[in-house]
Protein backbone atom coordinates (compact mmCIF):
# COMPACT_ATOMS: atom_id res chain seq x y z
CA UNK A 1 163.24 119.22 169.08
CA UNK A 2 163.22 116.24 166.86
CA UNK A 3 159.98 115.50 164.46
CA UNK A 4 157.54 113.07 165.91
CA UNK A 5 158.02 109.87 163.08
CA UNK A 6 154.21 109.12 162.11
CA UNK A 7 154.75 106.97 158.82
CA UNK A 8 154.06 104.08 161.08
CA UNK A 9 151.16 105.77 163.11
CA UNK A 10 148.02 103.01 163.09
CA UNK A 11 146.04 106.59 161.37
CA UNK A 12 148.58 106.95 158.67
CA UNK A 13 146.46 106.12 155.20
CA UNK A 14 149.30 104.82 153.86
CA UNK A 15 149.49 101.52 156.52
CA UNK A 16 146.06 101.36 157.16
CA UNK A 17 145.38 97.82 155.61
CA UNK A 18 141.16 97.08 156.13
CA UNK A 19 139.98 93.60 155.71
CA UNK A 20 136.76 92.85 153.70
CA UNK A 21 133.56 93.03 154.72
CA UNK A 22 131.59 89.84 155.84
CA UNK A 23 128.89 88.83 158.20
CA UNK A 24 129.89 88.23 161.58
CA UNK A 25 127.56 85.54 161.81
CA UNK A 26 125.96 83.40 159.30
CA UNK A 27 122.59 84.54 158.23
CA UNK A 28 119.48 82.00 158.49
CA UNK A 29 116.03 82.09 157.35
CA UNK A 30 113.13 80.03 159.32
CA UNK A 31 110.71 78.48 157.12
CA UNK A 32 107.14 76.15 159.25
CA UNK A 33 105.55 75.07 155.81
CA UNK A 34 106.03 72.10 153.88
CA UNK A 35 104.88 74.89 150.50
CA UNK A 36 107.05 76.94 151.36
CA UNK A 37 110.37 75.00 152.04
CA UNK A 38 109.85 73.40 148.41
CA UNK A 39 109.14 76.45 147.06
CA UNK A 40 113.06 77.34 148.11
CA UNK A 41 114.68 73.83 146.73
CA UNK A 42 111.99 73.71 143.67
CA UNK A 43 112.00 69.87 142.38
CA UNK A 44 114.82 67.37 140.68
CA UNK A 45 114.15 65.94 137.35
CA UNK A 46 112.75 62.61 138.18
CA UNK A 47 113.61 60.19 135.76
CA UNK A 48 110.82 57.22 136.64
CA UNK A 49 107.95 59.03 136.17
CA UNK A 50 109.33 61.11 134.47
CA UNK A 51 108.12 64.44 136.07
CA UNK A 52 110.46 67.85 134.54
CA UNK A 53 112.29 69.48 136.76
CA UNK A 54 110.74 72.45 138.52
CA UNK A 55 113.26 75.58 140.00
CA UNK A 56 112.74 76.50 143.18
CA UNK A 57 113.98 79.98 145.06
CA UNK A 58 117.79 78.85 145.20
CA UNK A 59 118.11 78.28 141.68
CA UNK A 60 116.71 81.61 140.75
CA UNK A 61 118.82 83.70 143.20
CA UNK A 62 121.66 81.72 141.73
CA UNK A 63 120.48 82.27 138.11
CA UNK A 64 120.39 86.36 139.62
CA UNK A 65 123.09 86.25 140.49
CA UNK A 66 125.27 85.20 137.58
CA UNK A 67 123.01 87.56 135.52
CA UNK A 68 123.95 90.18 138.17
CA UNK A 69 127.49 89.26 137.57
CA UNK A 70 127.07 89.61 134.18
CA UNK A 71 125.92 93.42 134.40
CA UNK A 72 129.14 94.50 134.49
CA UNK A 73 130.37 93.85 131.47
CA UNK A 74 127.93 96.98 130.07
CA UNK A 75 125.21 94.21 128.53
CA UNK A 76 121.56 96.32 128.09
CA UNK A 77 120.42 92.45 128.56
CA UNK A 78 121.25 91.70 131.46
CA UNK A 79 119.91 95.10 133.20
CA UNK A 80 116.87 94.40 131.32
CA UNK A 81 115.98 90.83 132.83
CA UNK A 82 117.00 92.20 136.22
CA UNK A 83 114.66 95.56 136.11
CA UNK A 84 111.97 92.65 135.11
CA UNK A 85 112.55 90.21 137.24
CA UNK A 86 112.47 92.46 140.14
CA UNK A 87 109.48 94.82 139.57
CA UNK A 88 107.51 91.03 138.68
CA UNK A 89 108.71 89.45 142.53
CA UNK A 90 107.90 92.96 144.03
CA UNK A 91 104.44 93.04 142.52
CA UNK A 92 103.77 89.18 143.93
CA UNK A 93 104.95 90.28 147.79
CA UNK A 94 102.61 93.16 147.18
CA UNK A 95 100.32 90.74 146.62
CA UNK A 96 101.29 88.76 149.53
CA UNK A 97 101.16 91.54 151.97
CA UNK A 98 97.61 92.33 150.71
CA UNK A 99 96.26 89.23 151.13
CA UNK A 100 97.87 88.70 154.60
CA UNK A 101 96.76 92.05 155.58
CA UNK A 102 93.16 91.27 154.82
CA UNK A 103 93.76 88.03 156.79
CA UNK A 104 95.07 89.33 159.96
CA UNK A 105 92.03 91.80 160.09
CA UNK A 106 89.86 89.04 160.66
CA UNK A 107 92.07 88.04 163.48
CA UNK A 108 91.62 91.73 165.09
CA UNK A 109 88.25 91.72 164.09
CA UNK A 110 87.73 87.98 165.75
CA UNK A 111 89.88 89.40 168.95
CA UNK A 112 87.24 92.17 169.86
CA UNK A 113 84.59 90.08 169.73
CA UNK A 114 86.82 88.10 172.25
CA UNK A 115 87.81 84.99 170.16
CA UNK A 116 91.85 85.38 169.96
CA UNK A 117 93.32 82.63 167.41
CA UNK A 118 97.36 82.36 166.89
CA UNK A 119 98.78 81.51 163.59
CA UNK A 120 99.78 78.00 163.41
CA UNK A 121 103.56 77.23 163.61
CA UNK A 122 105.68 74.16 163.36
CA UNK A 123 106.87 72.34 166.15
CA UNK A 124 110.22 71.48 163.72
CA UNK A 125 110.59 74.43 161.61
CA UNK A 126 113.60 73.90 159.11
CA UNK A 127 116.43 76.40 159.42
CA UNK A 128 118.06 77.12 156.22
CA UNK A 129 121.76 78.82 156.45
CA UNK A 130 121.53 81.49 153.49
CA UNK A 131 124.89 82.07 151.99
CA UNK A 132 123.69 84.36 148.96
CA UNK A 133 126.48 86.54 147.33
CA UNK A 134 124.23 89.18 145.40
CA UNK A 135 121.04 91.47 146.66
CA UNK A 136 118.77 89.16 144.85
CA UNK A 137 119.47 85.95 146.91
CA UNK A 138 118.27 87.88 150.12
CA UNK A 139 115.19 89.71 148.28
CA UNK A 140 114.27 85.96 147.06
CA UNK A 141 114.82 84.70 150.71
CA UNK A 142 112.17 87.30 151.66
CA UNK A 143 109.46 86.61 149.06
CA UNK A 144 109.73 82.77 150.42
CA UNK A 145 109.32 83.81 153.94
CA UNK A 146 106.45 86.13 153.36
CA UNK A 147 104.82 83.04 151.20
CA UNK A 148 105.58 80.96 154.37
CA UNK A 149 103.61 82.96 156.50
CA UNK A 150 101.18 83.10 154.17
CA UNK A 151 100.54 79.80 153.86
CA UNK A 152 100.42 79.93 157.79
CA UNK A 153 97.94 82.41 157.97
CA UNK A 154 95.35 79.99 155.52
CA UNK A 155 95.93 77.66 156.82
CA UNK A 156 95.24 78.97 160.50
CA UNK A 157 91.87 80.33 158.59
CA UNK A 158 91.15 77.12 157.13
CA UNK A 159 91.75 74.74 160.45
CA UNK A 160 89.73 77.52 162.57
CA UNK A 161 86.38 77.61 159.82
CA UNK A 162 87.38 81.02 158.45
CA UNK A 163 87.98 79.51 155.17
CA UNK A 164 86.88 76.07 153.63
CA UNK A 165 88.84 73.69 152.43
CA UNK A 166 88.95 74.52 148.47
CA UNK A 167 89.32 78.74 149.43
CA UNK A 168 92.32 77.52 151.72
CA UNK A 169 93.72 75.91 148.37
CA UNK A 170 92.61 78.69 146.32
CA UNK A 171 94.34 80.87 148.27
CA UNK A 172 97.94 79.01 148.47
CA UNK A 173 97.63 77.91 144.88
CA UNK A 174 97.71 81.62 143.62
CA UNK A 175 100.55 83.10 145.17
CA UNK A 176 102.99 79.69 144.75
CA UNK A 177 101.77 79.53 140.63
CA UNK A 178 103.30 83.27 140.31
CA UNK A 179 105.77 82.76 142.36
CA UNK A 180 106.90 79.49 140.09
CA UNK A 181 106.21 81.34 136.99
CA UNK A 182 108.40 84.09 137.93
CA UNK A 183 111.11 81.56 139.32
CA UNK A 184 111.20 80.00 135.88
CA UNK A 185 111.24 83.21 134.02
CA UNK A 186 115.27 84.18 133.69
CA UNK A 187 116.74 81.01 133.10
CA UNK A 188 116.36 81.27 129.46
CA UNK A 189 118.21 84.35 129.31
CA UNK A 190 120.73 83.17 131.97
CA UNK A 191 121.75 79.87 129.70
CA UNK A 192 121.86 82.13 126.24
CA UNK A 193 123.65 85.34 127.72
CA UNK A 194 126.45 83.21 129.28
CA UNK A 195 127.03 81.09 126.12
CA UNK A 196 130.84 81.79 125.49
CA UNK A 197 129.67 83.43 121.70
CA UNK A 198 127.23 86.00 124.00
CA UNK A 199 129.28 86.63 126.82
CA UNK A 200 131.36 89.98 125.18
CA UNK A 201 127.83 91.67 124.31
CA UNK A 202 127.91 95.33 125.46
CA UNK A 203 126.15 98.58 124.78
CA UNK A 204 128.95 99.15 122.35
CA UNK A 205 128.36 96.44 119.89
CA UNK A 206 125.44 98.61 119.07
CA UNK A 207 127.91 101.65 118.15
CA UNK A 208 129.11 102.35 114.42
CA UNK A 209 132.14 101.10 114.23
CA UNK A 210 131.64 97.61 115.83
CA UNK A 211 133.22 94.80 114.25
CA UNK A 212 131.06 91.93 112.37
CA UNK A 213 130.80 89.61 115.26
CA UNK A 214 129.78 92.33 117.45
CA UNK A 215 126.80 92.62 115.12
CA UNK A 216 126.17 89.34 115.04
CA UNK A 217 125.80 89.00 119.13
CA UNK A 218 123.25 92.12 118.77
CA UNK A 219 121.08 90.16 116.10
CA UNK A 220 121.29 87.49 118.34
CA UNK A 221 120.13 88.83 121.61
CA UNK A 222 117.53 90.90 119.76
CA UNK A 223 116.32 87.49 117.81
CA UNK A 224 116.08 85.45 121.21
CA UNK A 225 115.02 88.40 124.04
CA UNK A 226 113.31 91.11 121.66
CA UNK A 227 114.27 94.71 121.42
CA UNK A 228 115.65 95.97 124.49
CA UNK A 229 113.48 99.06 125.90
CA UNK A 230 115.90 102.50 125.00
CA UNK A 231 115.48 103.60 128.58
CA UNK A 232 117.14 100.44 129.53
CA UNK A 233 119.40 100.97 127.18
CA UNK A 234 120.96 104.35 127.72
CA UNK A 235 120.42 103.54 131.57
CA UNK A 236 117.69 105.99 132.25
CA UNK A 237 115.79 102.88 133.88
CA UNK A 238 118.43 100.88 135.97
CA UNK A 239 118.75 97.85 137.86
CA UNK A 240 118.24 98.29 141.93
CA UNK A 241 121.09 95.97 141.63
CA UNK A 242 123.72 96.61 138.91
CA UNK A 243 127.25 95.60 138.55
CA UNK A 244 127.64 98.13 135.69
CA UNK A 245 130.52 100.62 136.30
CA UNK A 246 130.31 102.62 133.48
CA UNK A 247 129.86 106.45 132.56
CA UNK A 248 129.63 107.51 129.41
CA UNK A 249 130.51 110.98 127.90
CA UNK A 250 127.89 113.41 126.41
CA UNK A 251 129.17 112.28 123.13
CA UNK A 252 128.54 108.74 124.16
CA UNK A 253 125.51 109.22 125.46
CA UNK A 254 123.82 111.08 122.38
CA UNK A 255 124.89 107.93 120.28
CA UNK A 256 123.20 105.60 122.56
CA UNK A 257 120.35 107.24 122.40
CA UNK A 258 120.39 107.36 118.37
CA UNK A 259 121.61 104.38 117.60
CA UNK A 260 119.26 101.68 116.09
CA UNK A 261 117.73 98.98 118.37
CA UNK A 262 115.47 97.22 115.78
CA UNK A 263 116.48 93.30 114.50
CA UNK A 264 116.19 95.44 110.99
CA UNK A 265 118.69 97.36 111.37
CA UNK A 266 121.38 94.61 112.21
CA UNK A 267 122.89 92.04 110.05
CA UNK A 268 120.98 89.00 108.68
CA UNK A 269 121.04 86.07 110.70
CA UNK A 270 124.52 83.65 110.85
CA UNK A 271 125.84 80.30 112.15
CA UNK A 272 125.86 82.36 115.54
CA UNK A 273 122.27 82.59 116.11
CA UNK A 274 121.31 79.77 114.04
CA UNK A 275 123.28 77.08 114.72
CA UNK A 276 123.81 77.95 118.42
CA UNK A 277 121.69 79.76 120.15
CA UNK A 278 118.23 79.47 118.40
């Protein structure tokens, strides 16, 4: 009796040919509030009056992402302004949460006495398609919808006499200043870290046996970002998000956690950090 011929079978590992992953539709986020849709675009530069530029929550899931990106070329930098970045937007939605949790008591609290107020909601809410490419975009795109519905909730509180005018503001004003603060926070590092002279920095300039210019990069990350925390550095404290692939060997391992992180301990200053980058 003849073998059955499988190589072709649509089982057979070797022909099975999977396409990539990708959303089946594309995803969209809601926003109601004026506060919190410019909070997402931030501000142009306005030449006129000549008001800066502010970043809003595109621009800092884009400025994420490349940083993301960046993480897997091994650079202790770029896990460190993630691990920062991250813990600082959790701690504001904790915030958030905490201060809408307090709020919608009062609406339970108002509901047994039998007053029940709804949260105010636009009549045009703006749909933003989100087309993020890293974790971050989509953990920004839920800070800004939690500050949306904060800023609903106040302002319910403030129409409805739960809250006057200036608390209202208060209240708002608290939550968007951190959130712009944070939103401002890793450009810096994204415009030095992807200069062409800082883009090879690794764990292993640190290493003996790295050349001159590897040196250099190190004095110049630890010059502009400070010393980078050793538990970042031998990746005992990690990104949620990483792009970092690597494992090192015991060997490896007991030299990361050895070798020098302090400015003192690397080369004097050159063209690269002061002509450049500083």
């Amino acid at each position: 009796m003849p073998t059955p011929d499988t190589s072709s079978s649509p089982s057979s590992p070797a022909t099975t040919s999977l396409g990539q992953l990708a959303d089946e539709t594309p995803d969209v986020m809601t926003l109601h509030t004026q506060d919190a849709y410019r909070m997402f675009t931030g501000r142009a530069a306005d030449s006129q009056p000549k008001a800066p530029a502010i970043p809003g929550g595109r621009r800092f899931a884009a400025v994420l992402k490349s940083i993301w990106y960046l993480s897997a070329n091994d650079n202790p930098y770029a896990d460190w302004i993630l691990i920062r970045v991250y813990q600082s937007l959790v701690t504001i939605r904790a915030q958030m949460a905490q201060a809408i949790e307090v709020r919608e008591a009062e609406f339970v609290a108002l509901r047994r006495k039998g007053l029940s107020l709804s949260v105010l909601s636009s009549r045009s809410p703006a749909t933003v398609v989100l087309g993020f490419r890293s974790p971050y975009g989509y953990a920004t795109a839920e800070a800004i919808v939690e500050f949306d519905y904060h800023v609903r909730m106040v302002k319910t509180l403030v129409l409805k006499d739960r809250l006057s005018d200036a608390d209202g503001r208060a209240a708002i004003r608290e939550v968007g200043r951190g959130l712009r603060a944070l939103f401002l926070e890793p450009i810096r590092w994204e415009r030095n870290l992807l200069r062409d002279e800082m883009l090879p920095l690794s764990r292993r300039d640190y290493l003996p046996g790295a050349d001159d210019v590897a040196r250099q990069r190190v004095h110049a990350a630890v010059a502009l970002f400070g010393e980078v925390p050793r538990a970042v550095f031998t990746a005992a404290e990690a990104p949620r998000h990483s792009q970092r692939r690597v494992t090192p060997t015991a060997a490896e391992l007991r030299l990361l956690q050895q070798v020098s992180l302090n400015i003192d301990a690397q080369p004097a200053p050159s063209a690269l950090v002061e002509g450049q980058l500083l």
